[in-house]
Protein backbone atom coordinates (compact mmCIF):
# COMPACT_ATOMS: atom_id res chain seq x y z
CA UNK A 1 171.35 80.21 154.40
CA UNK A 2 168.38 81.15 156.67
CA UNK A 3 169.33 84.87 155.90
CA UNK A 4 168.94 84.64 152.45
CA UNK A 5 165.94 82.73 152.42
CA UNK A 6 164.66 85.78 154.73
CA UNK A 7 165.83 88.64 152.75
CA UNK A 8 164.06 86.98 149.77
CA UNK A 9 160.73 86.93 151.33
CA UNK A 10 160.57 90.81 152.52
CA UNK A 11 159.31 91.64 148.90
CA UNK A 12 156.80 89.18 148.94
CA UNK A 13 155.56 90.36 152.70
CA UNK A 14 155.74 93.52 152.31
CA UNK A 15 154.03 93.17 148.53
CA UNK A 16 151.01 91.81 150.33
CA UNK A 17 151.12 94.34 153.35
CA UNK A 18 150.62 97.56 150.76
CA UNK A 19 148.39 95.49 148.92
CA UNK A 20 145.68 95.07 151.35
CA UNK A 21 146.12 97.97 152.73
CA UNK A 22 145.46 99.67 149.79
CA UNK A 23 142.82 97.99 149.29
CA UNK A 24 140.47 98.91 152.29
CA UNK A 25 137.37 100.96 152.60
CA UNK A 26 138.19 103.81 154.84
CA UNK A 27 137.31 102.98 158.57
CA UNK A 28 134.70 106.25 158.78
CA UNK A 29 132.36 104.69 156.16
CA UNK A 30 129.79 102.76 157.67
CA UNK A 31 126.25 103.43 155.41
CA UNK A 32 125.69 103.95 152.00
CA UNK A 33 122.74 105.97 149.91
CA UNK A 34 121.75 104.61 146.54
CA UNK A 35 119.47 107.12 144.69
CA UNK A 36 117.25 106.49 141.86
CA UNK A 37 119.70 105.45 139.01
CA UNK A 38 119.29 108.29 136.34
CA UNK A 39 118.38 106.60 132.64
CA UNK A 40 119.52 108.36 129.93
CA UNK A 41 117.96 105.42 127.57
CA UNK A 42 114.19 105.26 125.90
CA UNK A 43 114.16 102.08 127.89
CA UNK A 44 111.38 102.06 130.26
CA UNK A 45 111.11 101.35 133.67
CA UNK A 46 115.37 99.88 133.89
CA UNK A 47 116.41 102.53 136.21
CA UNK A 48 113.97 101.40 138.85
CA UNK A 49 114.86 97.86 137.98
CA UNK A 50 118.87 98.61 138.44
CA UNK A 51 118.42 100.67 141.59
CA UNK A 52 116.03 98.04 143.07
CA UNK A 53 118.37 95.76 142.67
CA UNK A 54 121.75 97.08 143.94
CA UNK A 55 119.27 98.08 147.34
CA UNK A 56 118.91 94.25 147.23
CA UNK A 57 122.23 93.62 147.13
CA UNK A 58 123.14 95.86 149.84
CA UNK A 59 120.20 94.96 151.91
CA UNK A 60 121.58 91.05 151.45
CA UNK A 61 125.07 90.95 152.19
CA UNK A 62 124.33 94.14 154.61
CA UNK A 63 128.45 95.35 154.34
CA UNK A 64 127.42 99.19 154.53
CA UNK A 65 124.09 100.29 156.16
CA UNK A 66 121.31 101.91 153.68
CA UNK A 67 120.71 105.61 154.73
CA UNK A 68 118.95 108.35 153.34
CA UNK A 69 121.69 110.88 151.80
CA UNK A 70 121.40 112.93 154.59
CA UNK A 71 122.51 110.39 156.85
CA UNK A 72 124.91 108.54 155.19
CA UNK A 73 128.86 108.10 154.71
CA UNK A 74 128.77 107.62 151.27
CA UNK A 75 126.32 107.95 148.33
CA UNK A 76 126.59 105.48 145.39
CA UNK A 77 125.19 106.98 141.90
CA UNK A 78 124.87 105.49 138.71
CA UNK A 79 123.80 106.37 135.22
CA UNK A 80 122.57 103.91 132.62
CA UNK A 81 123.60 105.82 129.41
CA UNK A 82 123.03 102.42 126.73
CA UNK A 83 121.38 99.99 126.19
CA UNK A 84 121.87 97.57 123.11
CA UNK A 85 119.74 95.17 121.97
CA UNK A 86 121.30 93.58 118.80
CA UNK A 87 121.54 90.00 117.10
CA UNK A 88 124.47 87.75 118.90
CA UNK A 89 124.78 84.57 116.70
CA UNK A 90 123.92 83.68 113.69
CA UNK A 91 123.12 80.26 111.58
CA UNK A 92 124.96 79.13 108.41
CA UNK A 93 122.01 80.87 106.34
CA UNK A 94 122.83 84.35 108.30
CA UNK A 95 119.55 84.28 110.27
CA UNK A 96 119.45 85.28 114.22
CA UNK A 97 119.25 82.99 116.65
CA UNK A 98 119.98 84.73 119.84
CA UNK A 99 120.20 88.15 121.02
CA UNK A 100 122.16 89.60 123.42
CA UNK A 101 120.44 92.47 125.47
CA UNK A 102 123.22 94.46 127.58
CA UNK A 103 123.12 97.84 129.92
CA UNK A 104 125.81 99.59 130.28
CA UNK A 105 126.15 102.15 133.01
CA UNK A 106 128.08 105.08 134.93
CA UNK A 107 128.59 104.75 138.54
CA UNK A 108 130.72 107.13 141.17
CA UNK A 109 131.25 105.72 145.04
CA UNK A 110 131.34 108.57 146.55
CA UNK A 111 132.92 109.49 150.62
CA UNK A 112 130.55 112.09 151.79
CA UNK A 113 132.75 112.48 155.14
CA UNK A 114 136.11 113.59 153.29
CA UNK A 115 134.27 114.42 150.12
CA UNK A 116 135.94 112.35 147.34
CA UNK A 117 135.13 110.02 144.81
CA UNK A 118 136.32 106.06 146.15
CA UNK A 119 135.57 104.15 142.89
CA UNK A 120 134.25 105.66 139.31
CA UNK A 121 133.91 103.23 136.36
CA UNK A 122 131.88 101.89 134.00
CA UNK A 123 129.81 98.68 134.16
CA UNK A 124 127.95 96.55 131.13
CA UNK A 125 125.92 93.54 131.86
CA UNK A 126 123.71 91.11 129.28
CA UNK A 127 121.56 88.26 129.66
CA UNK A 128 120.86 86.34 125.95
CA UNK A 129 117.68 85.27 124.49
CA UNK A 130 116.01 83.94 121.40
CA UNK A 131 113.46 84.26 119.05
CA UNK A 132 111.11 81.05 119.88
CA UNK A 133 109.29 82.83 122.39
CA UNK A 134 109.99 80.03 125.38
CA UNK A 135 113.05 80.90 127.20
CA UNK A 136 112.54 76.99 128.73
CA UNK A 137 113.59 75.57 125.30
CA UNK A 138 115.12 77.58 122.92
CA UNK A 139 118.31 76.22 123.87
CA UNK A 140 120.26 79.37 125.12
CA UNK A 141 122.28 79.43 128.18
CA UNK A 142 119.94 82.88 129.06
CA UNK A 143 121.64 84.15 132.24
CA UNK A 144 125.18 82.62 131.64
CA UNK A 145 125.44 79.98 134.35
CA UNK A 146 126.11 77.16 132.40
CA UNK A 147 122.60 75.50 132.52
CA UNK A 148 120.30 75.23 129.31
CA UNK A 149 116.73 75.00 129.54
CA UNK A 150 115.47 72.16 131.48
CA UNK A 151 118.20 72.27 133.71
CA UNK A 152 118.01 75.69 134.29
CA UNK A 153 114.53 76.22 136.77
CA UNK A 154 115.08 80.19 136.66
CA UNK A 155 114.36 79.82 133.17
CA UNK A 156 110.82 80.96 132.33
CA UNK A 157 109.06 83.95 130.80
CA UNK A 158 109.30 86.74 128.83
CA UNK A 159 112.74 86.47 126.22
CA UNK A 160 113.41 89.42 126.32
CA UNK A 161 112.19 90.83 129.94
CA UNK A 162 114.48 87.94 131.39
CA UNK A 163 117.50 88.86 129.53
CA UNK A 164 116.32 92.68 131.39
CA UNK A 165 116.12 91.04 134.69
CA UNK A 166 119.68 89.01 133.82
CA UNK A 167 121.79 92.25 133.01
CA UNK A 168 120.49 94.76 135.44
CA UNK A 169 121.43 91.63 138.24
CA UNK A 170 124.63 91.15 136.77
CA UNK A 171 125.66 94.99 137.10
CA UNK A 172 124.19 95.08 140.62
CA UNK A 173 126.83 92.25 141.39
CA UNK A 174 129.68 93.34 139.37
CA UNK A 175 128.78 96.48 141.67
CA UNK A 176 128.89 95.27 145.25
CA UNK A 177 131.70 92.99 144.13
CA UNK A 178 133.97 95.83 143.29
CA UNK A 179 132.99 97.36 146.22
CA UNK A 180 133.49 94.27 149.32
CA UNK A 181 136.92 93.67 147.18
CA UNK A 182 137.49 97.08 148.43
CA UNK A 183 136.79 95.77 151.95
């Protein structure tokens, strides 16, 4: 009985052997470069806004060093190529009430050492606002955490410069989670 009960749990060992193997960020990287994000958008100032805040992220969880390019392992790039700003939901009458501003962007992970891309995909993130003007009552779950206005205290300012600042942190976090899942 114990043999069979044995045999039966090789596939399920060695499943989760290959797994995270697989899933590991070669040994010889130890520092990253992040460049200025290229926009290819009219919108202004996001690429210093996206790149600022995947150094952040880096500089926070500190799981690769920062380098110059020079210097470095590995060189993360990324390329914003839309943004969307467009009407989200609607009332019975068909008029707006929230907007949904999303980026959506290019990125390549890229091993300097053995000279090969580790990760290239696409990422999108959004943050929602409305038309009233006060992000602190309009009523709108802005940055998707489950909190509405006066239980939200990140929730002041600008709309639609918050719903900016929402999606460009979201990507930055979609980012470094693909990459420490990689880890």
């Amino acid at each position: 009985m114990k043999q069979i009960i044995y045999i039966m749990m090789i596939p399920l060992f060695s499943g989760c052997i290959f797994y995270s193997m697989a899933g590991s960020i070669p040994p010889h990287i130890n520092s990253i470069s992040i460049p200025m994000v290229e926009n290819q958008t009219v919108e202004f100032g996001i690429s210093e806004a996206v790149t600022d805040n995947l150094v952040n992220q880096f500089l926070e969880t500190n799981i690769l060093r920062l380098e110059e390019e020079n210097n470095a392992d590995s060189i993360l790039k990324g390329k914003i190529v839309r943004v969307k700003d467009a009407p989200y939901t609607y009332t019975k009458e068909e008029s707006v009430t929230e907007y949904r501003f999303t980026i959506t962007m290019d990125l390549e992970w890229y091993d300097i050492v053995e000279d090969k891309i580790i990760i290239k995909k696409q990422y999108s993130g959004f943050g929602a606002y409305g038309l009233s003007g006060d992000i602190s009552s309009d009523q709108i779950d802005n940055d998707g955490d489950g909190l509405v206005d006066s239980e939200d205290e990140d929730e002041f300012g600008d709309p639609r410069e918050y719903a900016t600042k929402v999606a460009v942190r979201k990507i930055a976090q979609d980012i470094l989670n693909e990459i420490m899942t990689s880890w």
